[in-house]
C-alpha atoms as a PDB file:
ATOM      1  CA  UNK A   1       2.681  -3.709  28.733  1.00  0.00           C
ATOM      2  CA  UNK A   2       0.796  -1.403  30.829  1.00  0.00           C
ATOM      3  CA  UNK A   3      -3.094  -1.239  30.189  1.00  0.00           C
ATOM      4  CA  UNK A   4      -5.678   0.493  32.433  1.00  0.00           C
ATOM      5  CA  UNK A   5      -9.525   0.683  31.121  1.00  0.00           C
ATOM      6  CA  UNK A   6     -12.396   3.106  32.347  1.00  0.00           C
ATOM      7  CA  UNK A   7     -15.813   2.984  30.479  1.00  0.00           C
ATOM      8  CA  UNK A   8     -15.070   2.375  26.563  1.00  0.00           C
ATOM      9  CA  UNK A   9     -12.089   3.243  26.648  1.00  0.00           C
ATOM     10  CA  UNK A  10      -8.685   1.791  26.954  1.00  0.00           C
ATOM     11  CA  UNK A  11      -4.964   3.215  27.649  1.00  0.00           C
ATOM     12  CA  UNK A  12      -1.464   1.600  26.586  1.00  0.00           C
ATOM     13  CA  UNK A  13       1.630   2.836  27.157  1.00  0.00           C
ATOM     14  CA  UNK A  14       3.242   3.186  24.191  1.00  0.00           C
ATOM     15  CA  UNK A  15       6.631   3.549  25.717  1.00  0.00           C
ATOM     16  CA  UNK A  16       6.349  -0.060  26.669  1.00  0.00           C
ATOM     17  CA  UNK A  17       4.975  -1.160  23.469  1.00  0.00           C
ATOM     18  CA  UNK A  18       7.872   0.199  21.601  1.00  0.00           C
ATOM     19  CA  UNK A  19      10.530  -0.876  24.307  1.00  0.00           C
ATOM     20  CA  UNK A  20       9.385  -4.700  23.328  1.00  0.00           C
ATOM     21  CA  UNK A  21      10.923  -3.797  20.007  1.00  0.00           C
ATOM     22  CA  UNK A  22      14.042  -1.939  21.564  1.00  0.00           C
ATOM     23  CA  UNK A  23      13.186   1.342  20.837  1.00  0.00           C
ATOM     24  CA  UNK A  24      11.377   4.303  23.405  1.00  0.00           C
ATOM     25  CA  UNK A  25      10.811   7.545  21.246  1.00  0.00           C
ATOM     26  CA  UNK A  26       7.695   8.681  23.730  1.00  0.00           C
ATOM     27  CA  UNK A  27       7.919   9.535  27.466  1.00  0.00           C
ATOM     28  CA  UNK A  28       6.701   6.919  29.742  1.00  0.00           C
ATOM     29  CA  UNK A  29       2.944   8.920  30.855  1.00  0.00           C
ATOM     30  CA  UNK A  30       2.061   8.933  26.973  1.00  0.00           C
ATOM     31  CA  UNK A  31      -1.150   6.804  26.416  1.00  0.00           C
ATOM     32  CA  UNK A  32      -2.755   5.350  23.313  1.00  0.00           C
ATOM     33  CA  UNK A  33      -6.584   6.102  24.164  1.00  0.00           C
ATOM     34  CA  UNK A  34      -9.172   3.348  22.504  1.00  0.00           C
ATOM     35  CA  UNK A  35     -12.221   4.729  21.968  1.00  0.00           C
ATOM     36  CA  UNK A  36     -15.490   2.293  21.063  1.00  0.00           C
ATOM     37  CA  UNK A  37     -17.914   4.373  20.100  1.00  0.00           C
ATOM     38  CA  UNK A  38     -18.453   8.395  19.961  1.00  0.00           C
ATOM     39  CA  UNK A  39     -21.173  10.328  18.333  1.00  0.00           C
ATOM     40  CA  UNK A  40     -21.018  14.219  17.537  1.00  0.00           C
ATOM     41  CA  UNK A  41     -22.991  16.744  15.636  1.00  0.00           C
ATOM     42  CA  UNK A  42     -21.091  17.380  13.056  1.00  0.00           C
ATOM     43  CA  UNK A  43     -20.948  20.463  10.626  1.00  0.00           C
ATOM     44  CA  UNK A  44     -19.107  19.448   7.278  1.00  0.00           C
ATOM     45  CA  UNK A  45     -15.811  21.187   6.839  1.00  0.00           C
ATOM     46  CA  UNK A  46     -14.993  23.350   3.726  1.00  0.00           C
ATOM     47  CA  UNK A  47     -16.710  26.159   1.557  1.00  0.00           C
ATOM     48  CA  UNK A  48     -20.198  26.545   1.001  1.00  0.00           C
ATOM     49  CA  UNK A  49     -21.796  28.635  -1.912  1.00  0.00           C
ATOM     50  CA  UNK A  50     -24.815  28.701  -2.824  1.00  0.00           C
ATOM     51  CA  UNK A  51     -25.613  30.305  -6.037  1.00  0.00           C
ATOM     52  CA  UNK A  52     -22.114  32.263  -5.112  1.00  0.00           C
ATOM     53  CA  UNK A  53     -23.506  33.473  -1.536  1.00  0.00           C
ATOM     54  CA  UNK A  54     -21.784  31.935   1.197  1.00  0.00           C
ATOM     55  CA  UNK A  55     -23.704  29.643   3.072  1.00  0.00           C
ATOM     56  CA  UNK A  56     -23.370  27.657   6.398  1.00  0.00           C
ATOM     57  CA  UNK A  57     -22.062  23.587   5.600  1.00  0.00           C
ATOM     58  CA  UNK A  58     -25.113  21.000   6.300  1.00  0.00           C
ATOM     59  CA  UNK A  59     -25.464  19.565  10.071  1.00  0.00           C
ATOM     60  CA  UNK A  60     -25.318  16.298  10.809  1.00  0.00           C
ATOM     61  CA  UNK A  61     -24.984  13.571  13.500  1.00  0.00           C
ATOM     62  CA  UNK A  62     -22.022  11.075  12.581  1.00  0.00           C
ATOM     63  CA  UNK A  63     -21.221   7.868  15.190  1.00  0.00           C
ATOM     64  CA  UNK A  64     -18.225   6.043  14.592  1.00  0.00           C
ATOM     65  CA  UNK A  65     -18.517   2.531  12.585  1.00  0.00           C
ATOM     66  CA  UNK A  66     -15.026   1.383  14.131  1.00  0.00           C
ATOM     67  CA  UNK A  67     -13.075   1.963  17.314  1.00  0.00           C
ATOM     68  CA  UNK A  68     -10.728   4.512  17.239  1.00  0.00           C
ATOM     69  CA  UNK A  69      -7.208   4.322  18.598  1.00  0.00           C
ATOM     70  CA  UNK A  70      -5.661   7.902  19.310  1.00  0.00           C
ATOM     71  CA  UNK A  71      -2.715   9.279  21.172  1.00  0.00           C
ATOM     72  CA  UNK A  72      -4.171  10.454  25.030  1.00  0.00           C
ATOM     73  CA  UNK A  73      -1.690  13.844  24.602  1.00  0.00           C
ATOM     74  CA  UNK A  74       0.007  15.888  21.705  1.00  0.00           C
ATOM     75  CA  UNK A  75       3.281  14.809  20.546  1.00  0.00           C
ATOM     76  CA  UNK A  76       5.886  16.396  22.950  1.00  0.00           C
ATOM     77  CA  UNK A  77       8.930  18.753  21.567  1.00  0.00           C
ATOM     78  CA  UNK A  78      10.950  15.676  23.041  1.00  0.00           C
ATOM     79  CA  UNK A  79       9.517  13.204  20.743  1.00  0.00           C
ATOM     80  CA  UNK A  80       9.261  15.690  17.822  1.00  0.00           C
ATOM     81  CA  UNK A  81      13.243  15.923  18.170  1.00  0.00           C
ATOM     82  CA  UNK A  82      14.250  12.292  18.230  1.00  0.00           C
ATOM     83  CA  UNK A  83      12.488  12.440  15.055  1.00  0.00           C
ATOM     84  CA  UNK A  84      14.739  15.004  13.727  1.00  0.00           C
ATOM     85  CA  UNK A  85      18.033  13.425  15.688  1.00  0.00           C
ATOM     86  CA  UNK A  86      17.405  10.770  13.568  1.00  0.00           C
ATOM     87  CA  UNK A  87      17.622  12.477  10.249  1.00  0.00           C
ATOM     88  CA  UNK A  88      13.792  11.998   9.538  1.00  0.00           C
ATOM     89  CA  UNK A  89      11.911  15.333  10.457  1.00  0.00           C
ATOM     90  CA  UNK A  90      13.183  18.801   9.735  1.00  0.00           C
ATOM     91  CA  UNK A  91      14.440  20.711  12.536  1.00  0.00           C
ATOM     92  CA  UNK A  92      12.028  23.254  14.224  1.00  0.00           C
ATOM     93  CA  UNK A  93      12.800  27.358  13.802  1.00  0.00           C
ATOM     94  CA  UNK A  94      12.169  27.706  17.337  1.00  0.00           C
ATOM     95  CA  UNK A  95      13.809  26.184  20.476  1.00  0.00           C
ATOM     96  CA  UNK A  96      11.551  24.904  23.640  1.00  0.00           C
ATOM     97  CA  UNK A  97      10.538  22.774  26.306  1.00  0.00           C
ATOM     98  CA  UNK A  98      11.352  19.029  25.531  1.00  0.00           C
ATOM     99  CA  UNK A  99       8.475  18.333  28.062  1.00  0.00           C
ATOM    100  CA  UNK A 100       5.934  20.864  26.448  1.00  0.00           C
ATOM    101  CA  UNK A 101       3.431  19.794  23.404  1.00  0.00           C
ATOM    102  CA  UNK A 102       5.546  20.379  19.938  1.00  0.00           C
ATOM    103  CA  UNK A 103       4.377  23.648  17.970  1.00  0.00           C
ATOM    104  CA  UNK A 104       5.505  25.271  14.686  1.00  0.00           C
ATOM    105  CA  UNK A 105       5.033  21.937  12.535  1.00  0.00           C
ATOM    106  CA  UNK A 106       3.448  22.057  10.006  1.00  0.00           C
ATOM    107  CA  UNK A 107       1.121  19.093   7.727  1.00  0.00           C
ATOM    108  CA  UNK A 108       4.646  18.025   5.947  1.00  0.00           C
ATOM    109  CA  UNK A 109       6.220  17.831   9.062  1.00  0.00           C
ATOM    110  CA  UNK A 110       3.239  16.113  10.929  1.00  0.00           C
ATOM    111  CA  UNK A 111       3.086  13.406   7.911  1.00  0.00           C
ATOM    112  CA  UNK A 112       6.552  13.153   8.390  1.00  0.00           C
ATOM    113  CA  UNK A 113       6.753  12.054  11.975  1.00  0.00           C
ATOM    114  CA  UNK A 114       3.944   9.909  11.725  1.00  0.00           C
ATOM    115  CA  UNK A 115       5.571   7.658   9.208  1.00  0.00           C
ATOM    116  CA  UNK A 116       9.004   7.851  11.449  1.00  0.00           C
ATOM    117  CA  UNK A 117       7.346   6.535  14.255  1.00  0.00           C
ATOM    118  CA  UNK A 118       5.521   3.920  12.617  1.00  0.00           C
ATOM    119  CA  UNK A 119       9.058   2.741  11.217  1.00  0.00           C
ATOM    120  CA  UNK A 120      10.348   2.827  14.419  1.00  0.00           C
ATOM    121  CA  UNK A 121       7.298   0.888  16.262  1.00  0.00           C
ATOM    122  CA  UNK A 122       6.054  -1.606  13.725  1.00  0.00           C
ATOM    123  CA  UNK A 123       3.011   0.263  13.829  1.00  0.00           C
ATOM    124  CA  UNK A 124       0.542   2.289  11.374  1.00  0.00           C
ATOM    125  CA  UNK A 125       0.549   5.737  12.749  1.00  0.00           C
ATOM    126  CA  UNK A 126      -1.406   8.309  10.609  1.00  0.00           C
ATOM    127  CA  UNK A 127      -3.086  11.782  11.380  1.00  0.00           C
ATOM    128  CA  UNK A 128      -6.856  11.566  12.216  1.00  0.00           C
ATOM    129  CA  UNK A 129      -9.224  12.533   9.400  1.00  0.00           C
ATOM    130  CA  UNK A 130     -11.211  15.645  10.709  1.00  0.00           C
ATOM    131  CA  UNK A 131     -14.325  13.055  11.027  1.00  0.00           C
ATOM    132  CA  UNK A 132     -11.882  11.228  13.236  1.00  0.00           C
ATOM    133  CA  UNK A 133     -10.625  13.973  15.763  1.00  0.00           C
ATOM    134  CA  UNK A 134     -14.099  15.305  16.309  1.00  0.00           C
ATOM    135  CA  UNK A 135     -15.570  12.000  17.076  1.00  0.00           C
ATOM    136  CA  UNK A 136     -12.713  11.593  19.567  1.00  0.00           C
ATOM    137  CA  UNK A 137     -13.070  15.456  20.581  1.00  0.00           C
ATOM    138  CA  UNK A 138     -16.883  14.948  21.903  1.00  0.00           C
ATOM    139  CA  UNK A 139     -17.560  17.876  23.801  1.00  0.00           C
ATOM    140  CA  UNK A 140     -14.949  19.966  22.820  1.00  0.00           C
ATOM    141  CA  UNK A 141     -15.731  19.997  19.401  1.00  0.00           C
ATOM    142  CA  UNK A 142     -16.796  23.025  18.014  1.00  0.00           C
ATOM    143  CA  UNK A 143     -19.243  23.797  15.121  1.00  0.00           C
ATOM    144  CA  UNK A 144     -17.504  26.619  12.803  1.00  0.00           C
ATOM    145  CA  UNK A 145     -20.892  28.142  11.489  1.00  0.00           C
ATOM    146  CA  UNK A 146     -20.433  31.396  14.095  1.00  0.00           C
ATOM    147  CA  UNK A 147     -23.525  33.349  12.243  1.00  0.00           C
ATOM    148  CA  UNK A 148     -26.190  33.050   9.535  1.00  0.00           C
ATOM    149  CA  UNK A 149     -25.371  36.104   8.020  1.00  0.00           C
ATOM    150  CA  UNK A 150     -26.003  35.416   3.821  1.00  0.00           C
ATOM    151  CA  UNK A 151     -26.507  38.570   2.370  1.00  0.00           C
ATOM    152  CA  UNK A 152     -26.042  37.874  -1.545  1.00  0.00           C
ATOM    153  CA  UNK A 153     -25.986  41.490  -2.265  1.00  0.00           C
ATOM    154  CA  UNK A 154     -23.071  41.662   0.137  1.00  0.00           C
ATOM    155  CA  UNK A 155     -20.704  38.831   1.267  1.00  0.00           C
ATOM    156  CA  UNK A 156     -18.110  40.721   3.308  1.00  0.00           C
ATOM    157  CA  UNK A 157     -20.864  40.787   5.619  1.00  0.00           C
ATOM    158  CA  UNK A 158     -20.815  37.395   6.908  1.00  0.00           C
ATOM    159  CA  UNK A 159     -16.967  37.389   6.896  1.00  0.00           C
ATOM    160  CA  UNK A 160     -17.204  40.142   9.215  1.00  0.00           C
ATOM    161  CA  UNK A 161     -19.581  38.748  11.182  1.00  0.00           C
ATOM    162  CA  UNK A 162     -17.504  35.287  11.568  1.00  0.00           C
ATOM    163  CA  UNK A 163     -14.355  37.302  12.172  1.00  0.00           C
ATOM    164  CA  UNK A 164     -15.607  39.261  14.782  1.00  0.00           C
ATOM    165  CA  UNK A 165     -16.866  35.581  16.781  1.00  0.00           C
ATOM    166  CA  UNK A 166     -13.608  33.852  15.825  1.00  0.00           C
ATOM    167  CA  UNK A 167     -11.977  37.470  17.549  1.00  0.00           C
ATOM    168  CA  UNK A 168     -14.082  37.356  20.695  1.00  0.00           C
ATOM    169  CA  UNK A 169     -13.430  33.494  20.976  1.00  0.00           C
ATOM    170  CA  UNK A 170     -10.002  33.789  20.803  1.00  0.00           C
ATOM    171  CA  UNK A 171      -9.201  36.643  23.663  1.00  0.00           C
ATOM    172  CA  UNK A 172      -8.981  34.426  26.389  1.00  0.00           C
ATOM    173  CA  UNK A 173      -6.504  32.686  24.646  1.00  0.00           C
ATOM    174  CA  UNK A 174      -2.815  33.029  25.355  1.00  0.00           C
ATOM    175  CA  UNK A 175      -0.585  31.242  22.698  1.00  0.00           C
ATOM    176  CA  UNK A 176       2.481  30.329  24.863  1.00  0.00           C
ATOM    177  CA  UNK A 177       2.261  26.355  25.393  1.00  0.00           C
ATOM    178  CA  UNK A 178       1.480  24.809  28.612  1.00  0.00           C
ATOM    179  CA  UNK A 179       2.687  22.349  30.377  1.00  0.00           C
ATOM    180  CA  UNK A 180       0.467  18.348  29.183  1.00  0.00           C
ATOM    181  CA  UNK A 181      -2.689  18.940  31.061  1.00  0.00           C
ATOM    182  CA  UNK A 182      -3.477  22.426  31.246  1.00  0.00           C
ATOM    183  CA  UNK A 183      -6.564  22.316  28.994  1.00  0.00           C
ATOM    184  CA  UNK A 184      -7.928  18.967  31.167  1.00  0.00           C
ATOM    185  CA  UNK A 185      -9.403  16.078  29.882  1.00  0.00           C
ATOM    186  CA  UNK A 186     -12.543  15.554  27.339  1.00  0.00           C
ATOM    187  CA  UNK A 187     -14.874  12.434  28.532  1.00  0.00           C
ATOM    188  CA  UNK A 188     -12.902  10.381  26.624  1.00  0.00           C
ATOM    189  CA  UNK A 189      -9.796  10.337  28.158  1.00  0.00           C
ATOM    190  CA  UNK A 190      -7.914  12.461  25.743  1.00  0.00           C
ATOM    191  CA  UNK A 191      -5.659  15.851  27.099  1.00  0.00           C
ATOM    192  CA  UNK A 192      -5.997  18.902  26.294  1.00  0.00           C
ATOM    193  CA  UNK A 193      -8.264  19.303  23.067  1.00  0.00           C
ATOM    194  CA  UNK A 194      -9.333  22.922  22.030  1.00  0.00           C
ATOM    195  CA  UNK A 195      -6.548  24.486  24.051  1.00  0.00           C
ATOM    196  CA  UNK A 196      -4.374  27.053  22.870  1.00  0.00           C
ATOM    197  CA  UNK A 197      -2.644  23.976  20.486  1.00  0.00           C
ATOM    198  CA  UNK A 198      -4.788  22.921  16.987  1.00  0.00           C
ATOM    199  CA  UNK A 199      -4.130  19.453  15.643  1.00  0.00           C
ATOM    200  CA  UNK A 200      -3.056  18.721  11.968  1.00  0.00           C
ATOM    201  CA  UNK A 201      -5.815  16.392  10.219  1.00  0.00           C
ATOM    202  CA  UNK A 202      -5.919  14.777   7.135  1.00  0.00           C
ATOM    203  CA  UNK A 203      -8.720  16.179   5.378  1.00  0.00           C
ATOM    204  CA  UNK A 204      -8.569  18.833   2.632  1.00  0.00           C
ATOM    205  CA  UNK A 205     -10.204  21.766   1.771  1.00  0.00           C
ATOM    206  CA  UNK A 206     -13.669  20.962  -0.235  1.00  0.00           C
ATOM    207  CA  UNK A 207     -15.373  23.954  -2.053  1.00  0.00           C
ATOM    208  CA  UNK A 208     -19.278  23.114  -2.281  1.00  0.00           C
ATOM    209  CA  UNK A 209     -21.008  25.193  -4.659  1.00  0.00           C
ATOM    210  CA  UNK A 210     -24.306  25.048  -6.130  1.00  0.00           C
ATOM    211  CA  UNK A 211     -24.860  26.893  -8.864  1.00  0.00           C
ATOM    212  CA  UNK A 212     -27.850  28.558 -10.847  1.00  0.00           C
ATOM    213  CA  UNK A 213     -28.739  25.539 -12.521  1.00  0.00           C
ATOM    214  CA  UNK A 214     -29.248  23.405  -9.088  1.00  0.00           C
ATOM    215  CA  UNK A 215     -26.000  21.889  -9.841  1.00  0.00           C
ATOM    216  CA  UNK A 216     -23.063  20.866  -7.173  1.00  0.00           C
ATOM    217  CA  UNK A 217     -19.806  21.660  -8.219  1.00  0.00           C
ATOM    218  CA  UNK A 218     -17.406  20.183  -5.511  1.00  0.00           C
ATOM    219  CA  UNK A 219     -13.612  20.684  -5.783  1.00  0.00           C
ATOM    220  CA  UNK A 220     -11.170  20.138  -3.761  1.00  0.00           C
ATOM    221  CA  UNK A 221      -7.424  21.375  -2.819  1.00  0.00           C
ATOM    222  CA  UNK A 222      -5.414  19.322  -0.829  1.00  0.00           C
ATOM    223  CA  UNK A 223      -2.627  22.205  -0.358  1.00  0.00           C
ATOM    224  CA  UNK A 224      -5.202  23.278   2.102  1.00  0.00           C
ATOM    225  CA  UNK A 225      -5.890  21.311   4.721  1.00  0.00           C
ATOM    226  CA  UNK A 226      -8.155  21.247   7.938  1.00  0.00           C
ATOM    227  CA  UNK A 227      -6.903  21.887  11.590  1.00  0.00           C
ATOM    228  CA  UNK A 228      -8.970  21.688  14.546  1.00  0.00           C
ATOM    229  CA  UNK A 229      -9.021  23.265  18.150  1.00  0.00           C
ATOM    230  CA  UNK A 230     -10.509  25.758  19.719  1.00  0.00           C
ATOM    231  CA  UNK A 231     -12.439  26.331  16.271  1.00  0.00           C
ATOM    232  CA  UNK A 232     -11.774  24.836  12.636  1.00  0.00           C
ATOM    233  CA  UNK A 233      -9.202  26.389  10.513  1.00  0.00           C
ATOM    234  CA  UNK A 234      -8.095  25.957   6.698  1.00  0.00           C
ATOM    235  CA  UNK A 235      -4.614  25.951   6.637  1.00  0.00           C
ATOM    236  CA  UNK A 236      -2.285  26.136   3.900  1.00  0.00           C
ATOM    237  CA  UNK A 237      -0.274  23.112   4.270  1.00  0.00           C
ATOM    238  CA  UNK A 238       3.258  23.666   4.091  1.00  0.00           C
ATOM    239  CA  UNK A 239       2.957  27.037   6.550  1.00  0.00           C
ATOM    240  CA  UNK A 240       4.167  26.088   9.874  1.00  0.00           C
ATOM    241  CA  UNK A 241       3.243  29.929  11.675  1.00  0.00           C
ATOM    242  CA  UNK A 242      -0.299  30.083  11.928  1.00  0.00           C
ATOM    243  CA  UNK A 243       0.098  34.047  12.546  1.00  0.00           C
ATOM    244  CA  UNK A 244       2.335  34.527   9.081  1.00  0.00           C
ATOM    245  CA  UNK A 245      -0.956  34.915   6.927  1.00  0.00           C
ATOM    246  CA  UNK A 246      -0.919  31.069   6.696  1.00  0.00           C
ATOM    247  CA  UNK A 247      -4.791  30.612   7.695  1.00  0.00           C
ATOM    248  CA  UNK A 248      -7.107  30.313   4.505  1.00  0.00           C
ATOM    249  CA  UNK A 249     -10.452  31.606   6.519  1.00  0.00           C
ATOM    250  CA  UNK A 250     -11.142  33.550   9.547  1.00  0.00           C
ATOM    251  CA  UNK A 251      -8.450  33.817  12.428  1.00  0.00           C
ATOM    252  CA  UNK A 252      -5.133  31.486  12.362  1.00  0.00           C
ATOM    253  CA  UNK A 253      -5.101  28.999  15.183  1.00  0.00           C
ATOM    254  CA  UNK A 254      -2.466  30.166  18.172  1.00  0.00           C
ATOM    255  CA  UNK A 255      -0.326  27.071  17.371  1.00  0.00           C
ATOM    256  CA  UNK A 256      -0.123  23.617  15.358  1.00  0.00           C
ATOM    257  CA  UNK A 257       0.603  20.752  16.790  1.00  0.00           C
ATOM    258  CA  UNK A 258       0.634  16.521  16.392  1.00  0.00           C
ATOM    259  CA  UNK A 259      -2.133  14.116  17.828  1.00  0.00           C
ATOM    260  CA  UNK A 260      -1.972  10.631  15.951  1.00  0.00           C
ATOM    261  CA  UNK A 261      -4.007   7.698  15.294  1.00  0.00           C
ATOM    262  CA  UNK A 262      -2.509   4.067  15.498  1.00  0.00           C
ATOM    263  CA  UNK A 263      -4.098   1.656  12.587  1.00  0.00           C
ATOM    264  CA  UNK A 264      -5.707  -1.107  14.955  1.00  0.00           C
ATOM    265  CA  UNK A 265      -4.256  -4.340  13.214  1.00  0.00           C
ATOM    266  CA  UNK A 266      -3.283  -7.505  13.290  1.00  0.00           C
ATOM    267  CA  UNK A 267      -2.448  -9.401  16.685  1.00  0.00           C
ATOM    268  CA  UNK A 268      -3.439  -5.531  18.491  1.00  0.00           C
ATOM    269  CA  UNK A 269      -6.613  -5.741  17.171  1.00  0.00           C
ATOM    270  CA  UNK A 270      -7.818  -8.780  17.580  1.00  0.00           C
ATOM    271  CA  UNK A 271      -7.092  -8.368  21.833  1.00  0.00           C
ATOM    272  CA  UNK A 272      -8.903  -5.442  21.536  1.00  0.00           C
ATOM    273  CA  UNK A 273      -5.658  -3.341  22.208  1.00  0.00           C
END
């Protein structure tokens, strides 16, 4: 097993982890990244209404309470497709680079693949909760509140306002996927967050609303779920194009892609792998 360490963090191969139970479904450079401990200011995800005016979520700093095991790239096309060869995932609508990060998934399919390659490694692989990938992110996470635009008298206002910064942040941004790399490395270890690829996560869409009594009303919709990249996105769940009307709030993300977390247990955890 190949392990190389630098500051908190640690890398395995997972290639060789899975080889020592006769099966390879990753490309020998892809890395399991170990991080120990992260903190991030954190805006929480979701809807925010306040007395029915839209409102920005409340800031906060979160820190991890547990290490956090994550894969150092995006799932590759490659690896996407052994899941599929296999019978497991659903076939893609569009035909690429093995080599290149997988796009066009959607949550189904990223579920999906997670609990095909934790059949096929002995492992616990899930998607990160949206807590989770920012944490990991550091630096490159980004906090969605683009304006403070509340007008009660007239909401479209701050929709405009956040789809005009969502616009200007996304014209530098060309959608074709690059080769693993492109988008560097966070101070974590981990390749090419916020690029032109956003990552499934687990967490669903929350609707926070306060109403005229003082009252929180908080529902949620799990058809809806959270993506992050180069800004957060509510995505409808089963969509796999972003750019088909798919995204729930402000601009669709370019692409959607896989990053996954391994469950830290058993013999793995306890040597700190």
């Amino acid at each position: 097993m190949s392990i190389f360490k630098y500051g908190t963090v640690a890398a395995i191969s997972l290639t060789a982890m899975a080889a020592l139970q006769g099966f390879s479904p990753l490309p020998d450079d892809a890395a399991l990244v170990r991080i120990e401990a992260s903190s991030v200011i954190y805006r929480e995800p979701g809807e925010f209404l306040d007395r029915g005016t839209p409102v920005n979520g409340p800031l906060l700093t979160i820190e991890q309470n547990a290490p956090i095991s994550i894969m150092r790239n995006q799932v590759t096309r490659g690896e996407y497709e052994a899941c599929v060869q296999d019978g497991a995932c659903l076939a893609l609508d569009t035909k690429g680079d093995a080599g290149l990060p997988v796009v066009g998934v959607n949550f189904n399919d990223a579920v999906t693949y997670a609990s095909w390659l934790s059949a096929k490694t002995g492992e616990n692989w899930r998607l990160p909760t949206d807590r989770e990938w920012a944490l990991a992110a550091g630096s490159r996470f980004k906090d969605d509140a683009y304006t403070e635009v509340s007008d009660p008298a007239n909401p479209s206002k701050r929709w405009m306002a956040i789809y005009a910064a969502e616009s200007q942040a996304q014209e530098a941004i060309d959608p074709t996927p690059m080769p693993i790399g492109h988008f560097g490395t966070n101070e974590h270890g981990l390749v090419d967050l916020s690029g032109n690829i956003w990552e499934w996560t687990t967490t669903c869409y929350t609707r926070h609303h306060v109403t005229e009594s003082g009252q929180t009303q908080v529902t949620e919709n799990c058809g809806v779920r959270v993506a992050e990249g180069s800004h957060r996105a509510l995505m409808i769940a089963f969509f796999r194009d972003p750019k088909a009307g798919a995204c729930s709030i402000g601009i669709p993300p370019a692409n959607l892609g896989i990053r996954l977390v391994r469950e830290d247990k058993g013999l793995l955890q306890w040597l700190g792998l």
